[in-house]
C-alpha atoms as a PDB file:
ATOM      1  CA  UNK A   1       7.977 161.371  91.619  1.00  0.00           C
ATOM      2  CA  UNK A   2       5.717 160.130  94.424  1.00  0.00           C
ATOM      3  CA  UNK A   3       6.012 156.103  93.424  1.00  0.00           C
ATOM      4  CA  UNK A   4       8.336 153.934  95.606  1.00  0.00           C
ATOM      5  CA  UNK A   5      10.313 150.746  94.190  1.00  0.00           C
ATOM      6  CA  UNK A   6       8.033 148.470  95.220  1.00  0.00           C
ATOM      7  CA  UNK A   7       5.142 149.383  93.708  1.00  0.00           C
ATOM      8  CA  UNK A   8       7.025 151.232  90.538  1.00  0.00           C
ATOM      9  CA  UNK A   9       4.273 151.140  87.640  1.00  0.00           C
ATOM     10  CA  UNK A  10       6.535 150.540  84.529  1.00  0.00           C
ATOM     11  CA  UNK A  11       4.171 151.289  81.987  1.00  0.00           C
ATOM     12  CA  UNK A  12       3.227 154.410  83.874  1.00  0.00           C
ATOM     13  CA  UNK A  13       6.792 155.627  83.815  1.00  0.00           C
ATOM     14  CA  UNK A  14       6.612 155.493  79.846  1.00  0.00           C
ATOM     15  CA  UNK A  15       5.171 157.946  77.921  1.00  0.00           C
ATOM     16  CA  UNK A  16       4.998 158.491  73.726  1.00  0.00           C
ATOM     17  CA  UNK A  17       4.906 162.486  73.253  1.00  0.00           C
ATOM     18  CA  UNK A  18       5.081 164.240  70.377  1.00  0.00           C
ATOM     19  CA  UNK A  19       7.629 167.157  70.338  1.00  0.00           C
ATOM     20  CA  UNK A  20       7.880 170.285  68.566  1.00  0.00           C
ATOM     21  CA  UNK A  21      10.344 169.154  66.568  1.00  0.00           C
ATOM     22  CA  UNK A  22       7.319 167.029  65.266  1.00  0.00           C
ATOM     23  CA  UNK A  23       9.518 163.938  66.098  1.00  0.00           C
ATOM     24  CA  UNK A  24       7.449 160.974  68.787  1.00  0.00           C
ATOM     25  CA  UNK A  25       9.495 160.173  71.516  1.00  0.00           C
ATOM     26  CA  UNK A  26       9.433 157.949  74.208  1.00  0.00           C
ATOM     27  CA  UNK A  27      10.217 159.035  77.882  1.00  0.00           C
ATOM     28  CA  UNK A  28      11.126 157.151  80.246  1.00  0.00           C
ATOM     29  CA  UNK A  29      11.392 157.895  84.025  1.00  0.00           C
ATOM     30  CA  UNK A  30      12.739 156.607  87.377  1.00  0.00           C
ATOM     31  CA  UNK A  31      11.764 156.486  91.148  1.00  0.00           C
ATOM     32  CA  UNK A  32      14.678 159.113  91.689  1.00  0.00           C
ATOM     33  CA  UNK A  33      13.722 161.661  89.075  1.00  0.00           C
ATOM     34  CA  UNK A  34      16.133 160.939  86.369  1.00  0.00           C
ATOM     35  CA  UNK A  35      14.183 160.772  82.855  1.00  0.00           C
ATOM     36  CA  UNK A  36      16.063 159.484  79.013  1.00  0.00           C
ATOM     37  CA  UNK A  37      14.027 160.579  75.830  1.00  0.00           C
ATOM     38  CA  UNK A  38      14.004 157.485  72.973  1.00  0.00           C
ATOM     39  CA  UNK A  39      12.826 159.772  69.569  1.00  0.00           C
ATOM     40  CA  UNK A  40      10.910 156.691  67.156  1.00  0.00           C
ATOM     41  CA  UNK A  41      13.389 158.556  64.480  1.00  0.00           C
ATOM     42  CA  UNK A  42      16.217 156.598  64.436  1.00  0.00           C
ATOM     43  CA  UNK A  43      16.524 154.856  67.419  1.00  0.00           C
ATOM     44  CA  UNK A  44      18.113 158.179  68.777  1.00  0.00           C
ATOM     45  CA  UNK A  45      18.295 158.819  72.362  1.00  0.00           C
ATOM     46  CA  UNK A  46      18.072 162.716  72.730  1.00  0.00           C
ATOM     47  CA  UNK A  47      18.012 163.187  76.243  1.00  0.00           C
ATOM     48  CA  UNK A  48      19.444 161.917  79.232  1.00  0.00           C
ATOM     49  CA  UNK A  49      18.827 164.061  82.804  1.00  0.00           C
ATOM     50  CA  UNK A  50      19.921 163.340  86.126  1.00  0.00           C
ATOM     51  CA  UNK A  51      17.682 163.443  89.472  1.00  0.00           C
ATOM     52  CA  UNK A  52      18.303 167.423  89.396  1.00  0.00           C
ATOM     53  CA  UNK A  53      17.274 167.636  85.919  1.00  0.00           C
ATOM     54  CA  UNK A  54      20.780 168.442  84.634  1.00  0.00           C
ATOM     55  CA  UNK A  55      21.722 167.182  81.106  1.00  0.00           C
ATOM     56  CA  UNK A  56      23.979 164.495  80.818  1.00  0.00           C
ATOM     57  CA  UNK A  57      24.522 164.193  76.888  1.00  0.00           C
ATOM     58  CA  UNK A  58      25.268 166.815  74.627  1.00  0.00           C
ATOM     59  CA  UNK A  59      23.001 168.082  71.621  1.00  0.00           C
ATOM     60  CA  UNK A  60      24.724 171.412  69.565  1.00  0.00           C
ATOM     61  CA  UNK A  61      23.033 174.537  69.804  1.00  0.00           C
ATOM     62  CA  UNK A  62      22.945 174.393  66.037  1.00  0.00           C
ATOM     63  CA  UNK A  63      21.695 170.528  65.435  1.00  0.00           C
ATOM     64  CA  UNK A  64      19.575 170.537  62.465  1.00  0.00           C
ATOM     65  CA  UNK A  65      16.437 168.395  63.003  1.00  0.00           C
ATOM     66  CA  UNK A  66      15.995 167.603  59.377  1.00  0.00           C
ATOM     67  CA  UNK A  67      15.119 163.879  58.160  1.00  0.00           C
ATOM     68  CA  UNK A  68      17.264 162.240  56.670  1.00  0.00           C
ATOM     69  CA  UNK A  69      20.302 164.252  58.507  1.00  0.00           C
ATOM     70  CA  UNK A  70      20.977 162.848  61.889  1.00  0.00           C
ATOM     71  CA  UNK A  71      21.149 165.754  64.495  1.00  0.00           C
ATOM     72  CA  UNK A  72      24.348 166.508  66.375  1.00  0.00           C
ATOM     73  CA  UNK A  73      24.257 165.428  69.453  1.00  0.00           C
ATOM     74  CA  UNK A  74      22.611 162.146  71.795  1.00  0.00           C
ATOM     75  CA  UNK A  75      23.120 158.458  71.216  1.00  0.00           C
ATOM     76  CA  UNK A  76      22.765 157.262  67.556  1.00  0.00           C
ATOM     77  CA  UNK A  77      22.576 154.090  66.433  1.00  0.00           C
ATOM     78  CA  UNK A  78      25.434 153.112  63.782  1.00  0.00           C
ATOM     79  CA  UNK A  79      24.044 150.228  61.325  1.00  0.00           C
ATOM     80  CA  UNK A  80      24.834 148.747  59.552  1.00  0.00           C
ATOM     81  CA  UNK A  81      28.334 150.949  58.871  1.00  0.00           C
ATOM     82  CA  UNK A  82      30.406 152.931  60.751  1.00  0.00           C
ATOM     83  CA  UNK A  83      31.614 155.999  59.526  1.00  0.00           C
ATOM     84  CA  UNK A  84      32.458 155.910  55.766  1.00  0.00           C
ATOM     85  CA  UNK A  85      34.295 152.889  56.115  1.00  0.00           C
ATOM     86  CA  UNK A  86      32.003 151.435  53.037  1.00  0.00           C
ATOM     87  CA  UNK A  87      29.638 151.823  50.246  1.00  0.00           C
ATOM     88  CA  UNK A  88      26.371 153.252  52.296  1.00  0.00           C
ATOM     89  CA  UNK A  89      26.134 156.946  53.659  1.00  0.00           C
ATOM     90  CA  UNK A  90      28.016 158.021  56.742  1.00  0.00           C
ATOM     91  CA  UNK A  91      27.649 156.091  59.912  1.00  0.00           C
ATOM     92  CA  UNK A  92      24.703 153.553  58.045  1.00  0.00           C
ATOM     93  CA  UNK A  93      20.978 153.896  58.024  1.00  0.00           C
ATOM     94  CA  UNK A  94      19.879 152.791  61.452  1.00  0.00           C
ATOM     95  CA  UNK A  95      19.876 156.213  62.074  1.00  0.00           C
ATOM     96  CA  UNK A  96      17.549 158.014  59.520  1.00  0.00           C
ATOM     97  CA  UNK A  97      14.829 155.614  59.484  1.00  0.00           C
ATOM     98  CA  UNK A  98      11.468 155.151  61.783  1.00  0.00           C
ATOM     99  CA  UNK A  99      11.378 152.788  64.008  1.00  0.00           C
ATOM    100  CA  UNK A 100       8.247 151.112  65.967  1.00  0.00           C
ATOM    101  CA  UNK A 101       7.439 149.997  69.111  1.00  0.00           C
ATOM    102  CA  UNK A 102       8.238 146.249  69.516  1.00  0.00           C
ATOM    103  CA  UNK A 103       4.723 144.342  70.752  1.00  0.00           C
ATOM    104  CA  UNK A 104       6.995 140.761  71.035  1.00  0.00           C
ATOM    105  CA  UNK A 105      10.166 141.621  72.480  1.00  0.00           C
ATOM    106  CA  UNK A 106      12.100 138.763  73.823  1.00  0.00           C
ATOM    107  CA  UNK A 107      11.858 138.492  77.687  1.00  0.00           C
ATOM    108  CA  UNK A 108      14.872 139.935  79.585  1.00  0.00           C
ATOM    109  CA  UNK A 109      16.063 140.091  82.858  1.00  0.00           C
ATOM    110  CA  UNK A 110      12.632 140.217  84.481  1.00  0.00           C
ATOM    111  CA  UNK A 111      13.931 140.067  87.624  1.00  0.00           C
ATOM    112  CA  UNK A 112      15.462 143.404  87.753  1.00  0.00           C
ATOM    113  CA  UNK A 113      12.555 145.653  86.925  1.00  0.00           C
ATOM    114  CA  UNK A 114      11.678 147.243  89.880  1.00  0.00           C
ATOM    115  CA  UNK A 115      12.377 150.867  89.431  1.00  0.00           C
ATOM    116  CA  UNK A 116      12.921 150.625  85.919  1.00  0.00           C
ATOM    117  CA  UNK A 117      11.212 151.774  82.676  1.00  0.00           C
ATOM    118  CA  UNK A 118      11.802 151.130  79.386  1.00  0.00           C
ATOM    119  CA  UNK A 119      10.791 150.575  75.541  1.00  0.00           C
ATOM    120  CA  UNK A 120      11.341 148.039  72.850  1.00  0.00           C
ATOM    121  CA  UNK A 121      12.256 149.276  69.076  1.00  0.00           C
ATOM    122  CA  UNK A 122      11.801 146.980  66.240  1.00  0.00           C
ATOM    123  CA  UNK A 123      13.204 147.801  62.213  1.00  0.00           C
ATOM    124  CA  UNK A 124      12.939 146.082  59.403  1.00  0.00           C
ATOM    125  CA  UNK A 125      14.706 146.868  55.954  1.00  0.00           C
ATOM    126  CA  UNK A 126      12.536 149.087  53.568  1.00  0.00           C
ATOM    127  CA  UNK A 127      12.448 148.395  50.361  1.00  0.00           C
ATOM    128  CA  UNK A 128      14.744 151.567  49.875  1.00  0.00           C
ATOM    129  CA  UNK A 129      17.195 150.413  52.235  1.00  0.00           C
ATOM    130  CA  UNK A 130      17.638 146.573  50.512  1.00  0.00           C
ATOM    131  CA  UNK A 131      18.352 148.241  47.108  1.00  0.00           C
ATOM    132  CA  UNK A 132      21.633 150.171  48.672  1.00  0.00           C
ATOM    133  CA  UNK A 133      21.944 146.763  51.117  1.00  0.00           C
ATOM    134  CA  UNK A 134      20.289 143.622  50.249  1.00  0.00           C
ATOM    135  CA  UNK A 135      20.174 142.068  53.470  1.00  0.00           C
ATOM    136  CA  UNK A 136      17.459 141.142  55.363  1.00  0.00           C
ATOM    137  CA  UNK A 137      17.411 141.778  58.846  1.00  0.00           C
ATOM    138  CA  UNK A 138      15.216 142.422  62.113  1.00  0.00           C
ATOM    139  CA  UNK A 139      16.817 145.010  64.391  1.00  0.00           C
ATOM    140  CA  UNK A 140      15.447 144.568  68.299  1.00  0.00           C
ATOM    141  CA  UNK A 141      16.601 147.473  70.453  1.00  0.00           C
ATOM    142  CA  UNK A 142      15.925 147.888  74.357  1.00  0.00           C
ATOM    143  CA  UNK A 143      16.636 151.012  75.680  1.00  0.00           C
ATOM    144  CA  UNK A 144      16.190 151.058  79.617  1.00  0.00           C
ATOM    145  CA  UNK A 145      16.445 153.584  82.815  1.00  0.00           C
ATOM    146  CA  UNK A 146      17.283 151.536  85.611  1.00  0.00           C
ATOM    147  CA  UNK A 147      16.155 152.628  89.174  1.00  0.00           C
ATOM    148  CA  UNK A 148      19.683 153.607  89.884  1.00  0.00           C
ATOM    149  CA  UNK A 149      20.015 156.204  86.740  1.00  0.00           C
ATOM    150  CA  UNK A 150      21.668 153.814  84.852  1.00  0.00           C
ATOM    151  CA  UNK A 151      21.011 153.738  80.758  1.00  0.00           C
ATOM    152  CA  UNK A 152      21.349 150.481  78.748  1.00  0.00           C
ATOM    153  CA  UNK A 153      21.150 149.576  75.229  1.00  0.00           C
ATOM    154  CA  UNK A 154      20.265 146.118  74.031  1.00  0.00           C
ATOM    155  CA  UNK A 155      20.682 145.640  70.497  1.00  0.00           C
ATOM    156  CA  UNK A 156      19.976 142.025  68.809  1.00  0.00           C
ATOM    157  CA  UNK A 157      19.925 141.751  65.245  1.00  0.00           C
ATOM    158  CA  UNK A 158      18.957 138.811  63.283  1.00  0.00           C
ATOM    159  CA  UNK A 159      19.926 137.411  60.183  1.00  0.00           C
ATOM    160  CA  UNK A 160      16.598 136.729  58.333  1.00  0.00           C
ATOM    161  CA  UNK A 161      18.347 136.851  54.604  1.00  0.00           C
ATOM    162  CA  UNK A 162      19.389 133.400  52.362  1.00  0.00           C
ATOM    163  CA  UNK A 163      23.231 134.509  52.740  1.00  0.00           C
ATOM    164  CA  UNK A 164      25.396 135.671  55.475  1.00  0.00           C
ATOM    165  CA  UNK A 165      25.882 139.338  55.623  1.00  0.00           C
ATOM    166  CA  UNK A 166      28.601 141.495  57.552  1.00  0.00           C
ATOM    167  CA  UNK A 167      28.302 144.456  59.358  1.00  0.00           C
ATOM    168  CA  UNK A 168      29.974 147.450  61.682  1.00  0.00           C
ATOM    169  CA  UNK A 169      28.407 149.322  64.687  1.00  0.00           C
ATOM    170  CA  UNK A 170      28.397 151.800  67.137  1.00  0.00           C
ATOM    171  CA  UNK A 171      26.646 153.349  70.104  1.00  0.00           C
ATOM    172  CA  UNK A 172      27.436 156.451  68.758  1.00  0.00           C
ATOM    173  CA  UNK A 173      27.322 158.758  72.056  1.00  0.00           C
ATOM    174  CA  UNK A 174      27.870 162.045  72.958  1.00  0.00           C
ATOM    175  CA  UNK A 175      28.702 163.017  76.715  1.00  0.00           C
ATOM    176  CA  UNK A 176      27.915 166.440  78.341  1.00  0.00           C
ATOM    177  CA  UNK A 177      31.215 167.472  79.871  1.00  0.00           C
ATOM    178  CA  UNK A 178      32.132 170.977  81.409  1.00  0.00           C
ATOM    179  CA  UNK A 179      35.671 171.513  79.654  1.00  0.00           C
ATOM    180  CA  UNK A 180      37.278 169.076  77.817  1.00  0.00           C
ATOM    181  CA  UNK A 181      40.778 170.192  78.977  1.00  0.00           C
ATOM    182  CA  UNK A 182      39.469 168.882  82.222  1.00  0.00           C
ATOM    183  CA  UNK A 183      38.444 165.296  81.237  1.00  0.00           C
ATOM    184  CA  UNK A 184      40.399 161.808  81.187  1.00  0.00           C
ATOM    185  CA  UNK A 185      39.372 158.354  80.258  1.00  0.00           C
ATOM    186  CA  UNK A 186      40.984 155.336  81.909  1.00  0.00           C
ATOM    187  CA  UNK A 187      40.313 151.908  81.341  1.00  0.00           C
ATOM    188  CA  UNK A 188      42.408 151.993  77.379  1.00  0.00           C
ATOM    189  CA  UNK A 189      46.017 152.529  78.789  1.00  0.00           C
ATOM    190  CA  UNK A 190      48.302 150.517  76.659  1.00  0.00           C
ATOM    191  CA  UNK A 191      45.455 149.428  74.423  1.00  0.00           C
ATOM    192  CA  UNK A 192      46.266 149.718  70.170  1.00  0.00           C
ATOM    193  CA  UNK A 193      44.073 152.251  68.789  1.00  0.00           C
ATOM    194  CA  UNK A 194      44.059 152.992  65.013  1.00  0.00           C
ATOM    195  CA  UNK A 195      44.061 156.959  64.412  1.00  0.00           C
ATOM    196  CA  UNK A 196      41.677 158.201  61.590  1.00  0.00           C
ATOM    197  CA  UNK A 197      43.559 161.517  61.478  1.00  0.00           C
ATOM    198  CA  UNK A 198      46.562 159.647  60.461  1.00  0.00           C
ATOM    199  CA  UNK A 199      45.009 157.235  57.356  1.00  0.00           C
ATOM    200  CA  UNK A 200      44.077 154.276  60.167  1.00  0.00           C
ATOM    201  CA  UNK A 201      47.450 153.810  61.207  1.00  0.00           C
ATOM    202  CA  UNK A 202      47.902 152.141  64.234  1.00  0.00           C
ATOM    203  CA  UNK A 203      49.261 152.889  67.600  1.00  0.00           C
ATOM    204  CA  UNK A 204      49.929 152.011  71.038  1.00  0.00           C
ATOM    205  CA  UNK A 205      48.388 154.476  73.748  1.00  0.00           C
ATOM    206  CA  UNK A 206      50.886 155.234  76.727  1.00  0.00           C
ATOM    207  CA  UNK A 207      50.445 153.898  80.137  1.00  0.00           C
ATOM    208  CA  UNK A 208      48.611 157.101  81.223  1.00  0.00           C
ATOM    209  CA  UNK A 209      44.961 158.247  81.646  1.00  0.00           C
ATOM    210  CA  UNK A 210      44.299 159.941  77.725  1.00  0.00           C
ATOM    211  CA  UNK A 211      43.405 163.735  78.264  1.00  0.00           C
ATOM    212  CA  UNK A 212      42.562 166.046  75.366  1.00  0.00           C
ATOM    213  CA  UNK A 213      44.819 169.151  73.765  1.00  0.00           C
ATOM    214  CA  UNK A 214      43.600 168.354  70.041  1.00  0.00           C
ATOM    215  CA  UNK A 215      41.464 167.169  67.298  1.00  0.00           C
ATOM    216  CA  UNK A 216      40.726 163.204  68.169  1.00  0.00           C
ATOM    217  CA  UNK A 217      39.456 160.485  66.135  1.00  0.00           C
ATOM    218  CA  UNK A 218      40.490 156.959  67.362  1.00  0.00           C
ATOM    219  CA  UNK A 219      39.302 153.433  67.448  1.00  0.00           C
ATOM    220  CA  UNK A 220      40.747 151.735  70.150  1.00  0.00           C
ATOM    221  CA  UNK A 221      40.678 147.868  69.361  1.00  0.00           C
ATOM    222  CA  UNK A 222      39.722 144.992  71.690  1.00  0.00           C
ATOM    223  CA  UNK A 223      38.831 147.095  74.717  1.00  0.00           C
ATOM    224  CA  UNK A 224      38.007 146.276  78.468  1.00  0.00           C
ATOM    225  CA  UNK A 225      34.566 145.824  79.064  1.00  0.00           C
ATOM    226  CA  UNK A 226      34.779 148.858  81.728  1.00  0.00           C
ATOM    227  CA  UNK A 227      35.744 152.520  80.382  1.00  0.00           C
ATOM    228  CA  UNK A 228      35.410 155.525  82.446  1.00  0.00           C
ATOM    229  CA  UNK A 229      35.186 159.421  81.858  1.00  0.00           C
ATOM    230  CA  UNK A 230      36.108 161.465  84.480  1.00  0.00           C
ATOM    231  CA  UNK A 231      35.168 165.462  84.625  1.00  0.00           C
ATOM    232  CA  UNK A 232      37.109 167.158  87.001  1.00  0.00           C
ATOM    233  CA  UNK A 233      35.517 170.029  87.182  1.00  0.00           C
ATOM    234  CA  UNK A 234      31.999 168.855  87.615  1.00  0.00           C
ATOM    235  CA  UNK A 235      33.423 166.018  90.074  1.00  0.00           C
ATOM    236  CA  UNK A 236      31.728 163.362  88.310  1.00  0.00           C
ATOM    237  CA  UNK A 237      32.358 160.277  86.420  1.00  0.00           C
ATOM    238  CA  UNK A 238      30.655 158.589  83.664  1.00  0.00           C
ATOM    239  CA  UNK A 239      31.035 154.840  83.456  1.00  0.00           C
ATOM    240  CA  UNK A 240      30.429 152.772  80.417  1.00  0.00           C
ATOM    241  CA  UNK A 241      29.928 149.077  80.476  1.00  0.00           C
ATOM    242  CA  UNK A 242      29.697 147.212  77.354  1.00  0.00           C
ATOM    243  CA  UNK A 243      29.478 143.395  75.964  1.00  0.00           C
ATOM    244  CA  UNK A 244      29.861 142.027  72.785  1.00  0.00           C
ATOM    245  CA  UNK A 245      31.000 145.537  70.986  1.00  0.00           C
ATOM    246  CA  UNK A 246      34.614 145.195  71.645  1.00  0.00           C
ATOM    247  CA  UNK A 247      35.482 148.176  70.015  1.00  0.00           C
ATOM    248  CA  UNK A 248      36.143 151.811  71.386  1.00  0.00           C
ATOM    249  CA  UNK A 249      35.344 155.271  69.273  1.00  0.00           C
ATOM    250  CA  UNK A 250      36.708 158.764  70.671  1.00  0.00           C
ATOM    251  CA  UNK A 251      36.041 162.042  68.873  1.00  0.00           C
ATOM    252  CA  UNK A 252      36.064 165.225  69.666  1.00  0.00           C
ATOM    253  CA  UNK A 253      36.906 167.581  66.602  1.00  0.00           C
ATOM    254  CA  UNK A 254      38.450 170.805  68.359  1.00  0.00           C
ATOM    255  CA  UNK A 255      38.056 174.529  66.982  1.00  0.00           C
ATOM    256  CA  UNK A 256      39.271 174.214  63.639  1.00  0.00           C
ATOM    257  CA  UNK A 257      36.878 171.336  62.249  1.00  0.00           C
ATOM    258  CA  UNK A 258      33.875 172.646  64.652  1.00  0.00           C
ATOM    259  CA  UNK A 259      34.242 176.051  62.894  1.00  0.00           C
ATOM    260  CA  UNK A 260      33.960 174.174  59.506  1.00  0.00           C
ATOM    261  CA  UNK A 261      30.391 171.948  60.568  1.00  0.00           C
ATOM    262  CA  UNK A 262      27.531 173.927  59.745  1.00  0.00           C
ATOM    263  CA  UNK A 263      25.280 171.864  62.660  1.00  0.00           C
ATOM    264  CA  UNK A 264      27.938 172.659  65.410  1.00  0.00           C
ATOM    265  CA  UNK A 265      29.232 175.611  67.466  1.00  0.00           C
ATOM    266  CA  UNK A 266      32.538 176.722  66.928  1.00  0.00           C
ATOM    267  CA  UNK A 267      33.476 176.602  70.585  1.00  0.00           C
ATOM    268  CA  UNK A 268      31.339 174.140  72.205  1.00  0.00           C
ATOM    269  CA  UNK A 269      33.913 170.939  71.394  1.00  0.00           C
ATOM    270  CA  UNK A 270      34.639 172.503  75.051  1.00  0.00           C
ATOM    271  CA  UNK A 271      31.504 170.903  76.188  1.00  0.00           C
ATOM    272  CA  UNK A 272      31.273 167.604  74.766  1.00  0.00           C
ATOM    273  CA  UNK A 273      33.092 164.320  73.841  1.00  0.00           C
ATOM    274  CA  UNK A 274      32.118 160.991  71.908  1.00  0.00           C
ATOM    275  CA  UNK A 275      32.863 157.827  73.225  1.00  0.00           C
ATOM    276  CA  UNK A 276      31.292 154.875  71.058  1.00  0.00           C
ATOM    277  CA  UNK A 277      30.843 151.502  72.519  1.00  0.00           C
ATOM    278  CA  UNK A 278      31.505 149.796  68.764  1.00  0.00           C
ATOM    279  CA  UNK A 279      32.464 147.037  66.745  1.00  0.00           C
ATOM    280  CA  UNK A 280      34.468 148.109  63.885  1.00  0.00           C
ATOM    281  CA  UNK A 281      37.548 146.721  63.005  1.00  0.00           C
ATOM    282  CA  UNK A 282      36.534 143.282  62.958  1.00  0.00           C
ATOM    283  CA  UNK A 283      32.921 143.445  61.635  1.00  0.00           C
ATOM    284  CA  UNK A 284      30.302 140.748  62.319  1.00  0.00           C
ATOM    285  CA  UNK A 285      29.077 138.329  60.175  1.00  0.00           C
ATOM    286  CA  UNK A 286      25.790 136.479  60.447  1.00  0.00           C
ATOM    287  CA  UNK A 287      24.744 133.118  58.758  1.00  0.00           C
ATOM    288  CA  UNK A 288      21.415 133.318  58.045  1.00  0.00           C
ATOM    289  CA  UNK A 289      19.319 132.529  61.036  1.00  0.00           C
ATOM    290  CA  UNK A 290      21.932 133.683  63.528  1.00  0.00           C
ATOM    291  CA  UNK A 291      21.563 136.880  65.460  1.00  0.00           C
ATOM    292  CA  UNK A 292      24.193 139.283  66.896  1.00  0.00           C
ATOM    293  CA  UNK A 293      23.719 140.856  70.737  1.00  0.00           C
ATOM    294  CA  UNK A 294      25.539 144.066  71.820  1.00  0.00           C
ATOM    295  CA  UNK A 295      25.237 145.810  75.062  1.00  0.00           C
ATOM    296  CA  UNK A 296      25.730 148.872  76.329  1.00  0.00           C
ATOM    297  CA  UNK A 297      25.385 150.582  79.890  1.00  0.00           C
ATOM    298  CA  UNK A 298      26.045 154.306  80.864  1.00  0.00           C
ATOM    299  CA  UNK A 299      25.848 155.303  84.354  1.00  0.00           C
ATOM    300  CA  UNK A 300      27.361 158.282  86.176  1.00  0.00           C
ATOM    301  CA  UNK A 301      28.841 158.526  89.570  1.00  0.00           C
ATOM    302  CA  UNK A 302      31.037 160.773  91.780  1.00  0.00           C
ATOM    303  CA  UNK A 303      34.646 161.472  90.904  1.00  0.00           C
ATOM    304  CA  UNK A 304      35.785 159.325  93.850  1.00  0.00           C
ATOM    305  CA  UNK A 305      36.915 157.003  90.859  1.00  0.00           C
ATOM    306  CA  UNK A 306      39.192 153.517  91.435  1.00  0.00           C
ATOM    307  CA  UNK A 307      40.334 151.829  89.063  1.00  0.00           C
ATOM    308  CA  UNK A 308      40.848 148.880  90.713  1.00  0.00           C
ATOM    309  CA  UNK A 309      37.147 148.922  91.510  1.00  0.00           C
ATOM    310  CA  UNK A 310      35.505 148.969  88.266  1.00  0.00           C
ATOM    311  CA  UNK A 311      38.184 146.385  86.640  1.00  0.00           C
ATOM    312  CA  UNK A 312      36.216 144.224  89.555  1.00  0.00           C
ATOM    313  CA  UNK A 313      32.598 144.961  88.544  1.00  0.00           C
ATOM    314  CA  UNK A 314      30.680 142.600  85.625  1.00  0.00           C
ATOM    315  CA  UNK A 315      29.211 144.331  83.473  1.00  0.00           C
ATOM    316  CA  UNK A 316      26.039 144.620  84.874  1.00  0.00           C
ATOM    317  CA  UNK A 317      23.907 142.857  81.764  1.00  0.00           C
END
């Protein structure tokens, strides 16, 4: 990239485009080459590449890029519902609106910037939006590339209504993996999950590493704040860190349900698997004037995974 740390030009690394897709995006670029893509629609990250330009999240082949739909595939932002677990449209709002570029973000962590880039999102309730939910809110969302490769979300949402309102969320992310036969998560041994494909009734996972052999679609409840995804075959490991969304989401809907999605391949649930920093089953409620912070930090290493090692780390916010 020809800059150094030291003299890493932020603003220079972060640049508003305008895709074919006719959607403005923000990219964002490191020192070492990796780049994330922010699109203004929805808050949705749509890209994520490493330092050899290789893809870490996963986008369908057939994603339709039609407003209001969401497409199939990034990091979505789930507000203010989660799935169809109330009155609004699947998964909330957050996700089908525009967004704009925050001019007064709040001032964070200035002390870590070198090598990093990054953009502030603000949204505000339309008047659409208050007629299905009459609450008003302000939205703030950072969305950073650290010098290491790392990606972090900073969401703070505000309570700027006469009433306390209640909500649900979710980093609603998609990982890039090269076979899901060959993947495992550790980090939610022996943590209570309730299982959507079994009317929300609630479980116990075992004390081993989860793999996959079917259809998933899990919450797993008051989480560790360090989760990690481990692809064997690409001998790499994905590490999320997360604070204040205490919640887990994994999904990946095998052949028979991918065969029934018109946005999706029918083979490549292969290739992909969702694992939502969220919080869902105890959703957050705001007095008015109070405001709500959730974190979230991807990063991806070599498969020379410990366990031991990331139960030590802080979460890195």
């Amino acid at each position: 990239m020809g800059h150094s740390a030291a003299v890493w030009d932020c603003k220079a690394a972060t640049e508003i485009t305008k895709d074919g897709d006719g959607f403005y995006k923000v990219l964002l670029r490191n020192p070492r080459g990796f780049s994330a893509k922010v699109c203004l629609h929805g808050g949705h990250v749509t890209s994520w590449r490493n330092e050899q330009g290789e893809e870490l999240l996963f986008t369908s082949s057939k994603a339709i890029a039609k407003p209001p739909k969401a497409v199939r595939g990034g990091i979505h932002i789930c507000f203010p519902q989660f799935g169809n677990c109330g009155s609004l449209d699947l998964h909330g709002f957050a996700r089908s609106k525009i967004w704009t570029v925050d001019d007064g973000p709040p001032l964070l962590n200035p002390s870590d910037s070198h090598g990093k880039s990054f953009i502030d999102l603000l949204l505000k309730p339309s008047d659409e939006d208050l007629k299905c939910w009459p609450h008003s809110f302000e939205f703030r969302l950072r969305v950073s590339l650290a010098a290491d490769g790392s990606l972090s979300f900073i969401s703070r949402i505000r309570n700027v209504n006469g009433k306390p309102f209640s909500f649900s969320f979710a980093y609603h992310t998609y990982l890039s993996v090269s076979d899901i036969s060959e993947v495992r998560i550790e980090g939610l041994e022996t943590i209570d999950y309730l299982d959507n494909l079994c009317r929300k009734e609630r479980f116990t996972e075992q004390g081993d590493a989860i793999t996959f052999e079917s259809e998933v679609d899990r919450v797993y409840l008051s989480t560790p704040n360090v989760v990690a995804v481990l692809d064997h075959e690409k001998k790499r490991t994905y590490v999320i860190r997360k604070e204040g969304v205490p919640d887990v989401v994994l999904w990946n809907p095998w052949e028979k349900k991918s065969k029934a999605m018109v946005d999706f391949g029918d083979d490549e649930y292969k290739q992909m698997l969702c694992v939502d920093g969220a919080a869902i089953e105890k959703p957050v409620t705001l007095k008015p004037g109070e405001e709500w912070t959730g974190k979230m930090e991807l990063s991806v290493v070599p498969s020379t995974f410990c366990s031991e090692y990331f139960d030590l780390q802080s979460s890195g916010f």
